[in-house]
Every structure is written in C-alpha cells, then in structure tokens.
N, C-alpha and C. Protein backbone atom coordinates (compact mmCIF):
# COMPACT_ATOMS: atom_id res chain seq x y z
N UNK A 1 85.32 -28.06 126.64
CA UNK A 1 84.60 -27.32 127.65
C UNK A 1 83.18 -27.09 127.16
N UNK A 2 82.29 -27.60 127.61
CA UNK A 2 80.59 -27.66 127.64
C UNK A 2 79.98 -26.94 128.60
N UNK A 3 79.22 -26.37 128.45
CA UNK A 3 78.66 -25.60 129.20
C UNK A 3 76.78 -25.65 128.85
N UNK A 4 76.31 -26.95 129.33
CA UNK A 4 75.42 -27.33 129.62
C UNK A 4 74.41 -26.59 130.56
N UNK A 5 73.12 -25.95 130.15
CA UNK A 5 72.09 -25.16 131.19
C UNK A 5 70.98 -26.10 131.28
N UNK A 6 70.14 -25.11 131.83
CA UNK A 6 68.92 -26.80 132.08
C UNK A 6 67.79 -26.16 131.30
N UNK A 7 67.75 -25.33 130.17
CA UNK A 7 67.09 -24.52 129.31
C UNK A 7 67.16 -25.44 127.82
N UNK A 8 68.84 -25.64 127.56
CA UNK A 8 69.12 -26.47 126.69
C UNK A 8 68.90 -27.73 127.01
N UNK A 9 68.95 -28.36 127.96
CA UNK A 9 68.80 -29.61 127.83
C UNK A 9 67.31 -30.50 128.01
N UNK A 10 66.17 -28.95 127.92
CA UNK A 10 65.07 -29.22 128.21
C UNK A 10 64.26 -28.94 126.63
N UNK A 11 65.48 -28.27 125.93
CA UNK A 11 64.70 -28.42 124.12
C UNK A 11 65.17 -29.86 123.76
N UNK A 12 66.38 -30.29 124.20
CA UNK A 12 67.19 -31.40 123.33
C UNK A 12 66.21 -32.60 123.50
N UNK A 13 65.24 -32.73 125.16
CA UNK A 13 64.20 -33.92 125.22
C UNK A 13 63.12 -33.41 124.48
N UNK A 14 63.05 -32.02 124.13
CA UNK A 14 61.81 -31.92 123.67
C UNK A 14 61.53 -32.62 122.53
N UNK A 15 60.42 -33.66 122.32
CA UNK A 15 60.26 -34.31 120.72
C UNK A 15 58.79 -34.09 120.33
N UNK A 16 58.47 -33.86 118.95
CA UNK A 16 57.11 -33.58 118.73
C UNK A 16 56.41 -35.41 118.27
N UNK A 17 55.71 -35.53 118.92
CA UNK A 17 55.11 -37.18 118.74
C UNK A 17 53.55 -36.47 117.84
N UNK A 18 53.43 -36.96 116.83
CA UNK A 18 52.40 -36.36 116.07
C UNK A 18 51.80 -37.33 114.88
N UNK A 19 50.92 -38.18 114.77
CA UNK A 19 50.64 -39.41 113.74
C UNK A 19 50.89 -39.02 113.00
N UNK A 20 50.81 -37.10 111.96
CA UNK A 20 50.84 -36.44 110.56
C UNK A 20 52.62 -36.51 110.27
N UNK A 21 53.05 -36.69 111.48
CA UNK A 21 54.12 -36.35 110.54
C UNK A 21 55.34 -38.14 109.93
N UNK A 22 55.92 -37.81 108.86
CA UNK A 22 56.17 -38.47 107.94
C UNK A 22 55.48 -39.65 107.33
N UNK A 23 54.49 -39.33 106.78
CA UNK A 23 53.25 -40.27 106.54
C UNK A 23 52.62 -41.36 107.53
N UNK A 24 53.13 -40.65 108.52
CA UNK A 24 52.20 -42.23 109.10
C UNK A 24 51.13 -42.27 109.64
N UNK A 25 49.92 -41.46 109.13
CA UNK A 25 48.73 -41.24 109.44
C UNK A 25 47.76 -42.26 108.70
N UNK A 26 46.75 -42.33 109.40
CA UNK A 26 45.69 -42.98 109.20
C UNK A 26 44.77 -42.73 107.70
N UNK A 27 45.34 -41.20 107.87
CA UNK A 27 44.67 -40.89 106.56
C UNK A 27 45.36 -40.85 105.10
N UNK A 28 46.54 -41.29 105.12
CA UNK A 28 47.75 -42.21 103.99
C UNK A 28 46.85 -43.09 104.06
N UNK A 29 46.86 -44.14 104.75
CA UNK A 29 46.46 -45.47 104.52
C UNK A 29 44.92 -45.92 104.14
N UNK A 30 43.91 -44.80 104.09
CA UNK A 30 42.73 -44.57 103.90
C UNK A 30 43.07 -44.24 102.01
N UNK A 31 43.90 -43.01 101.99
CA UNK A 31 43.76 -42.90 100.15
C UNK A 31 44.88 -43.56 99.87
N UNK A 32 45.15 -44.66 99.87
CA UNK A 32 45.42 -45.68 98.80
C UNK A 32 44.72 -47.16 98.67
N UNK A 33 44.14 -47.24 97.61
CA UNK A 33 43.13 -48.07 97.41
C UNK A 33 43.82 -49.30 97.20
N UNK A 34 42.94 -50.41 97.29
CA UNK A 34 43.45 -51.83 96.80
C UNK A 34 43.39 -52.21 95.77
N UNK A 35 42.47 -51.74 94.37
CA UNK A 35 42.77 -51.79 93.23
C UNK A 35 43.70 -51.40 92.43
N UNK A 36 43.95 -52.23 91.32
CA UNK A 36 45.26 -52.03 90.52
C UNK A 36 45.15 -50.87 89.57
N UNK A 37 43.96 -50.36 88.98
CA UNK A 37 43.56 -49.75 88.35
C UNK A 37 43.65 -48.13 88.76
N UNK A 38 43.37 -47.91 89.95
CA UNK A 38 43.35 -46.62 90.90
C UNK A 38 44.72 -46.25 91.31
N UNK A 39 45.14 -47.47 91.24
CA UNK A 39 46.49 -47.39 92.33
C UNK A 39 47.78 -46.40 92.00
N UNK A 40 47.89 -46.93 90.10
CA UNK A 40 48.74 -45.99 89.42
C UNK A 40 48.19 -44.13 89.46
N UNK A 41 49.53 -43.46 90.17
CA UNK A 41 48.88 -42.57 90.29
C UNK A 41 49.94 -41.52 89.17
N UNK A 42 49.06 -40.41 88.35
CA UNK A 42 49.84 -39.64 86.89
C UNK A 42 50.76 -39.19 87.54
N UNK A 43 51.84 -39.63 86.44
CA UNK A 43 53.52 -39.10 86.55
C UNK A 43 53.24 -37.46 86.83
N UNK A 44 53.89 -36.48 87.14
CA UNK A 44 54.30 -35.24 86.98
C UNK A 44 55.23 -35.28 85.65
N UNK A 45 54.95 -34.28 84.53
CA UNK A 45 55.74 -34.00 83.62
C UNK A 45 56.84 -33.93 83.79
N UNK A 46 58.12 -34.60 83.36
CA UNK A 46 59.56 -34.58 83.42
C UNK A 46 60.27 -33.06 83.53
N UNK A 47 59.40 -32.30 82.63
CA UNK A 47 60.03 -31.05 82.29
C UNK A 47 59.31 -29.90 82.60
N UNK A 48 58.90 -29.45 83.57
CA UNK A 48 58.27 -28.16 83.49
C UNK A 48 58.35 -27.01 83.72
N UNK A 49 58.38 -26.17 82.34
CA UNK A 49 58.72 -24.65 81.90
C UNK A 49 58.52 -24.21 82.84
N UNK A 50 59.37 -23.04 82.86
CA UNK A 50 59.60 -21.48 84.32
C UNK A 50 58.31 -20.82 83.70
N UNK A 51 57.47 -20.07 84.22
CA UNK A 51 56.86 -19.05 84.04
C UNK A 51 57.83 -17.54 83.53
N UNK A 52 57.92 -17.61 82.59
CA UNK A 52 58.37 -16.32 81.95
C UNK A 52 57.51 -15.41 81.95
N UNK A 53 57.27 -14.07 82.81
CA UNK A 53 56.78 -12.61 82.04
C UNK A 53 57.39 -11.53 81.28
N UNK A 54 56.80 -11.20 80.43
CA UNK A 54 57.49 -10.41 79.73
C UNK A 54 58.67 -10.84 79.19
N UNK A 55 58.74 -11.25 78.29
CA UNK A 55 59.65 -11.87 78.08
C UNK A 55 60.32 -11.63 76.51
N UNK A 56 59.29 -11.12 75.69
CA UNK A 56 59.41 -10.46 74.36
C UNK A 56 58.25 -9.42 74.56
N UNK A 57 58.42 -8.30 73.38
CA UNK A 57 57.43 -6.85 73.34
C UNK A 57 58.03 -6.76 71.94
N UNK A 58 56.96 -5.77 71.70
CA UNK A 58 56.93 -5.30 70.18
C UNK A 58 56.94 -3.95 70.15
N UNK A 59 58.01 -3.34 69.28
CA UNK A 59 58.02 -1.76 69.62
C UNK A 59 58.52 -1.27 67.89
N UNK A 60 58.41 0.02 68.13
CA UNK A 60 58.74 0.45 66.49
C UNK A 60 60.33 1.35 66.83
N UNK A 61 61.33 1.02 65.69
CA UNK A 61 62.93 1.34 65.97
C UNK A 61 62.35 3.40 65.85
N UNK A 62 63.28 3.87 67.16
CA UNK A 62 62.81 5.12 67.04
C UNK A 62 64.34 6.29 66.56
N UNK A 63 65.14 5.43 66.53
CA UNK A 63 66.56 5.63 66.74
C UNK A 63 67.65 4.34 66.13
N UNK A 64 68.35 4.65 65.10
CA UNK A 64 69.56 3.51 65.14
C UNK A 64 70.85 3.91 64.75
N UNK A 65 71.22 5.71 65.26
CA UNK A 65 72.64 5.76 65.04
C UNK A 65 73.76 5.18 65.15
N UNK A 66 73.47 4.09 66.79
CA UNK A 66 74.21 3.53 66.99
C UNK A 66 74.82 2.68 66.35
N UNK A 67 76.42 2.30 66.85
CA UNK A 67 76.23 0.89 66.23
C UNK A 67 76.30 -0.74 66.84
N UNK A 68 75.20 -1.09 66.23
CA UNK A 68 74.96 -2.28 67.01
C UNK A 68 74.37 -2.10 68.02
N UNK A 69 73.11 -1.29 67.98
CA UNK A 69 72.18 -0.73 68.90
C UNK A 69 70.98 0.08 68.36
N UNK A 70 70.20 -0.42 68.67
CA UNK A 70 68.68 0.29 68.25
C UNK A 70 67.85 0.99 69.73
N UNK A 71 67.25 2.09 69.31
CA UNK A 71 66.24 2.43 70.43
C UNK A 71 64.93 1.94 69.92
N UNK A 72 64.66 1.15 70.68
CA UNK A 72 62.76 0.59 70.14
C UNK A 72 61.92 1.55 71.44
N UNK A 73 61.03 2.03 70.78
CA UNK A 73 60.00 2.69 71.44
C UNK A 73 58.64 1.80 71.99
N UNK A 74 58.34 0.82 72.87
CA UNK A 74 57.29 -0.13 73.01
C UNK A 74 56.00 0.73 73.91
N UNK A 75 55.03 0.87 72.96
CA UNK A 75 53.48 1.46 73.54
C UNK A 75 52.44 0.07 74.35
N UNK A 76 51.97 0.31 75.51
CA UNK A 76 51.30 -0.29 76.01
C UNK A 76 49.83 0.60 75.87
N UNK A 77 48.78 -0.09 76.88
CA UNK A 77 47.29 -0.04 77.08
C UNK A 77 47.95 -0.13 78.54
N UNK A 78 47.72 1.16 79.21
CA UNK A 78 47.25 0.87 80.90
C UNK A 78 45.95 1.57 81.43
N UNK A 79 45.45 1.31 82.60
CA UNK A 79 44.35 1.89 83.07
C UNK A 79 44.71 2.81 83.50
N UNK A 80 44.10 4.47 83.24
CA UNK A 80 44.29 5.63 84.25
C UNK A 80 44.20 4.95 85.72
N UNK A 81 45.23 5.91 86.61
CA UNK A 81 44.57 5.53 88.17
C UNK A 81 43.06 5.61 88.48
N UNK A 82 43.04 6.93 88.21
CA UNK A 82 41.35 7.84 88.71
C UNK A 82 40.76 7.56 88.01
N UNK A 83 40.92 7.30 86.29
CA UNK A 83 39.76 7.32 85.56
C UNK A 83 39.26 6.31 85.30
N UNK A 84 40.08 5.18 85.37
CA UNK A 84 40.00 3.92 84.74
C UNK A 84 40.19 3.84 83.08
N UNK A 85 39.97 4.91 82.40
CA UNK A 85 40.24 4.52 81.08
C UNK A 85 41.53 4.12 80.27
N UNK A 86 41.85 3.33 79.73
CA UNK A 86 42.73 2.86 78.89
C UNK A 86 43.74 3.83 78.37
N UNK A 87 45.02 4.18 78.58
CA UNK A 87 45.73 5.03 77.76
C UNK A 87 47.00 4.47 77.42
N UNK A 88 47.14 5.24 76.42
CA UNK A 88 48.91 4.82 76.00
C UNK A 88 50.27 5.42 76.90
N UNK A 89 50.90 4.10 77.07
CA UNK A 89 52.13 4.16 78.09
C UNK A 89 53.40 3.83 76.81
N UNK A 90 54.18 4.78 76.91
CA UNK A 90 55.41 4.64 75.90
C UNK A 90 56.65 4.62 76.85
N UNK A 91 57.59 3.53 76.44
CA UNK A 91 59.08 3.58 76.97
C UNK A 91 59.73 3.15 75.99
N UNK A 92 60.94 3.65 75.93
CA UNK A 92 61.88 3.44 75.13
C UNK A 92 63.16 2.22 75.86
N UNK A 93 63.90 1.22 74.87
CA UNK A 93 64.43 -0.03 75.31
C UNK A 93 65.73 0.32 74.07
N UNK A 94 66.69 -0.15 74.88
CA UNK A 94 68.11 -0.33 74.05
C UNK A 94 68.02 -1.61 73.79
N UNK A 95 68.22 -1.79 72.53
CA UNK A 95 68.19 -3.61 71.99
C UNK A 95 69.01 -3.44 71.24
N UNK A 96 69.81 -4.82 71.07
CA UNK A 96 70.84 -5.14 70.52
C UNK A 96 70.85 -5.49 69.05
N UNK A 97 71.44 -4.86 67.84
CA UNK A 97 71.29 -5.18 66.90
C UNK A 97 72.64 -5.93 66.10
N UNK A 98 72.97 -6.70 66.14
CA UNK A 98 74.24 -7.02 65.55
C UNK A 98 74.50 -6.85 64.38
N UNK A 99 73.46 -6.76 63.88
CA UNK A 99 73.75 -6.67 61.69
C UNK A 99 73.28 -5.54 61.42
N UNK A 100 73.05 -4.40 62.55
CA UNK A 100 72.63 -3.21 61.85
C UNK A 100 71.73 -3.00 60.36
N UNK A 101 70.85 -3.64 60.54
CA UNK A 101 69.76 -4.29 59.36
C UNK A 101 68.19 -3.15 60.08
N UNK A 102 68.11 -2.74 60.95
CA UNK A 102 67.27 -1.76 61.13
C UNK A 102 67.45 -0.36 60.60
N UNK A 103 65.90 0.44 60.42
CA UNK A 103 65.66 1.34 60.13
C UNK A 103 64.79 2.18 60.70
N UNK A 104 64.98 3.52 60.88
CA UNK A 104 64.01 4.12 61.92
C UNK A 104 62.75 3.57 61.07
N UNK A 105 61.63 3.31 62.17
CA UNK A 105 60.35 3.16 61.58
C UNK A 105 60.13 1.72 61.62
N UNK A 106 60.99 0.93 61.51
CA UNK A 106 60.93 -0.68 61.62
C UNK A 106 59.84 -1.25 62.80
N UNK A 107 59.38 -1.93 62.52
CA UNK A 107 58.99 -2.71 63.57
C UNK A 107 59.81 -4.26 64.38
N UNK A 108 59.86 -4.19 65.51
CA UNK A 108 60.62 -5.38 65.84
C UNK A 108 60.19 -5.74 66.89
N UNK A 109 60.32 -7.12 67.31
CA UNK A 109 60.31 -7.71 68.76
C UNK A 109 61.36 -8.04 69.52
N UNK A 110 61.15 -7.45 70.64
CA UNK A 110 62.27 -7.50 71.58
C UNK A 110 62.34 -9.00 72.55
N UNK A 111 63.43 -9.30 72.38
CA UNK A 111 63.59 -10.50 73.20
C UNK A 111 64.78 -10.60 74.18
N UNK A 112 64.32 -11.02 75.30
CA UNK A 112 64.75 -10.68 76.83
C UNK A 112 66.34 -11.92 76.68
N UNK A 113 67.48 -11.35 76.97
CA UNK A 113 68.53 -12.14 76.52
C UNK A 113 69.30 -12.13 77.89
N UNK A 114 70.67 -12.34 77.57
CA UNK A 114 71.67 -11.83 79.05
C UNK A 114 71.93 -10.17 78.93
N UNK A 115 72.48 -9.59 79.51
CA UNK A 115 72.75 -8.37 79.64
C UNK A 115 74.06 -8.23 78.60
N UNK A 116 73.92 -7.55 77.85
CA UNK A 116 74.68 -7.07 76.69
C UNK A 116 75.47 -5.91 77.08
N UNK A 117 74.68 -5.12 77.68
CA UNK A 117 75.52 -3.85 78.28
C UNK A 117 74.80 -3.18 79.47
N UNK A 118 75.23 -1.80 80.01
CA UNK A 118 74.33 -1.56 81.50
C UNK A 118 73.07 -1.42 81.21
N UNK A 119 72.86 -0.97 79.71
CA UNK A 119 71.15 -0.49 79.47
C UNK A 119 70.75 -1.42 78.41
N UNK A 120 71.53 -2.45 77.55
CA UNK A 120 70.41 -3.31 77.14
C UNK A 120 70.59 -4.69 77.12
N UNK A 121 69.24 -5.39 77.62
CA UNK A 121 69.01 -6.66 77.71
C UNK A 121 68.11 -7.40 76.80
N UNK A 122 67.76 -6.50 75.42
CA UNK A 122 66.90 -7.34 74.63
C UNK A 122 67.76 -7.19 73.42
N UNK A 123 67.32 -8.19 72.55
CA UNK A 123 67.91 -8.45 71.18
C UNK A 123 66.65 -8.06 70.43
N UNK A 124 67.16 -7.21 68.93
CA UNK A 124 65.99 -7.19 68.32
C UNK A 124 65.74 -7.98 67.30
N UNK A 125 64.15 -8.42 66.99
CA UNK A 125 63.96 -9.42 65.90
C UNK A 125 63.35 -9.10 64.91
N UNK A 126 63.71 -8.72 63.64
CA UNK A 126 62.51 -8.92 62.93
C UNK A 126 61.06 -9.31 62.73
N UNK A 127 59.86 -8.44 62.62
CA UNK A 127 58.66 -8.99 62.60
C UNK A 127 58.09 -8.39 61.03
N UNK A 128 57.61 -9.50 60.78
CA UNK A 128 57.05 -9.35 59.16
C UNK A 128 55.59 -8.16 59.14
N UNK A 129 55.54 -7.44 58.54
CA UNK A 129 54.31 -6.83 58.24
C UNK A 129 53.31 -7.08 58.51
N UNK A 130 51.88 -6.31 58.93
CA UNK A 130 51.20 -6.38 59.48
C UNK A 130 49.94 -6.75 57.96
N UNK A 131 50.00 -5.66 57.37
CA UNK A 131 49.20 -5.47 55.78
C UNK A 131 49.83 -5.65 54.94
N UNK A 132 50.45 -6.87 55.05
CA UNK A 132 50.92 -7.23 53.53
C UNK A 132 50.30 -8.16 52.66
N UNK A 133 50.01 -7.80 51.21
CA UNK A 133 49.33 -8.58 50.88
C UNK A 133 49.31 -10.06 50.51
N UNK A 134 48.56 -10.60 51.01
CA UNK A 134 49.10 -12.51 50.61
C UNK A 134 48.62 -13.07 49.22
N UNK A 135 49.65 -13.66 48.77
CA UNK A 135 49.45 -14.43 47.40
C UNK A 135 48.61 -15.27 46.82
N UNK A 136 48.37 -14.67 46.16
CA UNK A 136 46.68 -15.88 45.46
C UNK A 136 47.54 -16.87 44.35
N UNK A 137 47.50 -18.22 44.90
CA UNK A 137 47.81 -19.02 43.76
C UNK A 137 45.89 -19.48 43.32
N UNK A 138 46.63 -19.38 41.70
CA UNK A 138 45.77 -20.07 40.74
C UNK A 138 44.66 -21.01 41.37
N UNK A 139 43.28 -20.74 41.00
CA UNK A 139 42.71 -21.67 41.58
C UNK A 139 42.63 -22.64 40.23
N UNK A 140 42.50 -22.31 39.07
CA UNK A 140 42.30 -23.73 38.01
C UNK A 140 43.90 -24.67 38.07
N UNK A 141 45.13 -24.38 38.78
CA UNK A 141 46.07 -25.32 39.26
C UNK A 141 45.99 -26.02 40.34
N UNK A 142 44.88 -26.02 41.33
CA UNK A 142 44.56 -27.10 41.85
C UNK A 142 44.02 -28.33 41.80
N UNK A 143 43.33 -28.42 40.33
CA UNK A 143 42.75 -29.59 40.32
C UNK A 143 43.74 -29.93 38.71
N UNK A 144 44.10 -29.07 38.26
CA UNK A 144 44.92 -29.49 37.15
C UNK A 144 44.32 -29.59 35.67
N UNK A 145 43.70 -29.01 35.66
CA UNK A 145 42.27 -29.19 35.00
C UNK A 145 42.12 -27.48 34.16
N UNK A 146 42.22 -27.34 33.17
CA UNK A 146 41.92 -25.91 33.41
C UNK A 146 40.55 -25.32 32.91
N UNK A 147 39.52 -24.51 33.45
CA UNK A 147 38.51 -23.57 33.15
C UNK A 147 37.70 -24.11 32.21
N UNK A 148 37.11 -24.14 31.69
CA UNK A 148 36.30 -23.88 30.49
C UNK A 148 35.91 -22.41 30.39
N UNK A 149 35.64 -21.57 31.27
CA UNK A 149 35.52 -20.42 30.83
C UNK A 149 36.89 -20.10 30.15
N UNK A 150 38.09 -20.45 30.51
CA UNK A 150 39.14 -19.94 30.36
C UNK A 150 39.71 -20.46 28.98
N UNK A 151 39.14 -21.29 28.41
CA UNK A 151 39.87 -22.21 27.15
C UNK A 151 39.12 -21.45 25.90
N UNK A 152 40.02 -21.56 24.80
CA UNK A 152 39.35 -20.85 24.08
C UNK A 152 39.70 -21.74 22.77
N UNK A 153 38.60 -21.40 22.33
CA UNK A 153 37.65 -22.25 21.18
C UNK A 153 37.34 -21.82 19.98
C-alpha cells in the first residue's frame, strides 16, 4: 500500500543539473596542466597526528598518603578579567602513582592516560631537576694529551 501525493512526486523529479558538481567543471580541466613535471601533485602524509591539548602539565606532589595516588598541585599564568595582569591559577589533579616513589614536594609531569578512577586521569612522571649541577669532564682528556701547566718537572 503506497500512498503517493503530488508533493512527493514533485521532489523525486526534482534533480540539481549544475557543471560544479562531481568534477565536471571547466575549471578541473583548466588546473591540470599538460606537463609531466607539474602534473605530480604532493602526497598527503600517510600519518597525521590528532591535535592533542593539554595533554601533559607539570605540578609539584602536594599530598601522597594515598596509595597509589598522588595530589599534584599544577600553577598556571592567566590574565585577570578586568585587569589584564597575569596571575597565578592553582588546581589540584589526582594522578596515578603505581610505585609510590613520590614525595610531598616532588616535582612531576602529569600525563593524560585512560581513566584510572572517577577523579584521576593522569599518570605521574618523574621530572629531573631544574638546578642541578652538570658535570665537567676533564678538559686535558679530550685531546689525550695532558697540560703542561699540569706536568711536573
């Protein structure tokens, strides 16, 4: 049973006749050139990365009674509304610690994982010191050679 109106059967003739549509315009056949040289046109990269935001932060451990859980405290720079000046924005993040290897005061980076539990979705990472001092190797062991100031006579 069909029940045919003359509303429907006046979209079903409707057809859009239009040169743009599925390339068959004049202006396809204008940008592609006859040289061999032009003609190859650059691949698109096979693989291209998601835009991740936020995706890791750096915060200092403010809390680690838990276990297998740290509170990281992460400070930003935002603009006042009214004032425009720069101030510090603090929130606190449940991150996952599995080796309980933190200490209040630590510094770590948080990295955005699957959901671990209702309140945390980052894992925490170790980040090496900021002022630590770096190692001076020997400069008379680079050439193998040693000093003359240094030889003694």
């Amino acid at each position: 049973m069909s029940v045919t109106s003359p509303l429907l059967s006046q979209f079903k003739s409707l057809t859009i006749s239009t040169p743009f549509l599925h390339g068959s315009s004049s202006l396809s056949r204008l940008s592609t050139s006859s040289s061999s040289i032009t003609s190859q046109k650059p691949s698109p990269p096979a693989f291209l990365p998601p835009i991740r935001a936020m995706r890791s932060m750096q915060g200092r451990v403010v809390c680690s009674t838990n276990d297998k859980t740290v509170s990281v405290e992460v400070t930003r720079l935002a603009p006042h509304p009214k004032y425009k000046r720069r101030v510090r924005k603090k929130k606190k993040y449940q991150a996952h610690d599995p080796l309980n290897q933190f200490q209040v005061g630590d510094y770590v980076q948080l990295e955005k994982s699957r959901p671990i539990s209702k309140t945390k979705t980052f894992v925490a990472v170790p980040v090496p010191p900021r002022n630590q001092p770096k190692v001076k190797e020997e400069e008379n062991q680079e050439l193998g050679l040693p000093l003359e100031s240094l030889q003694t006579s």
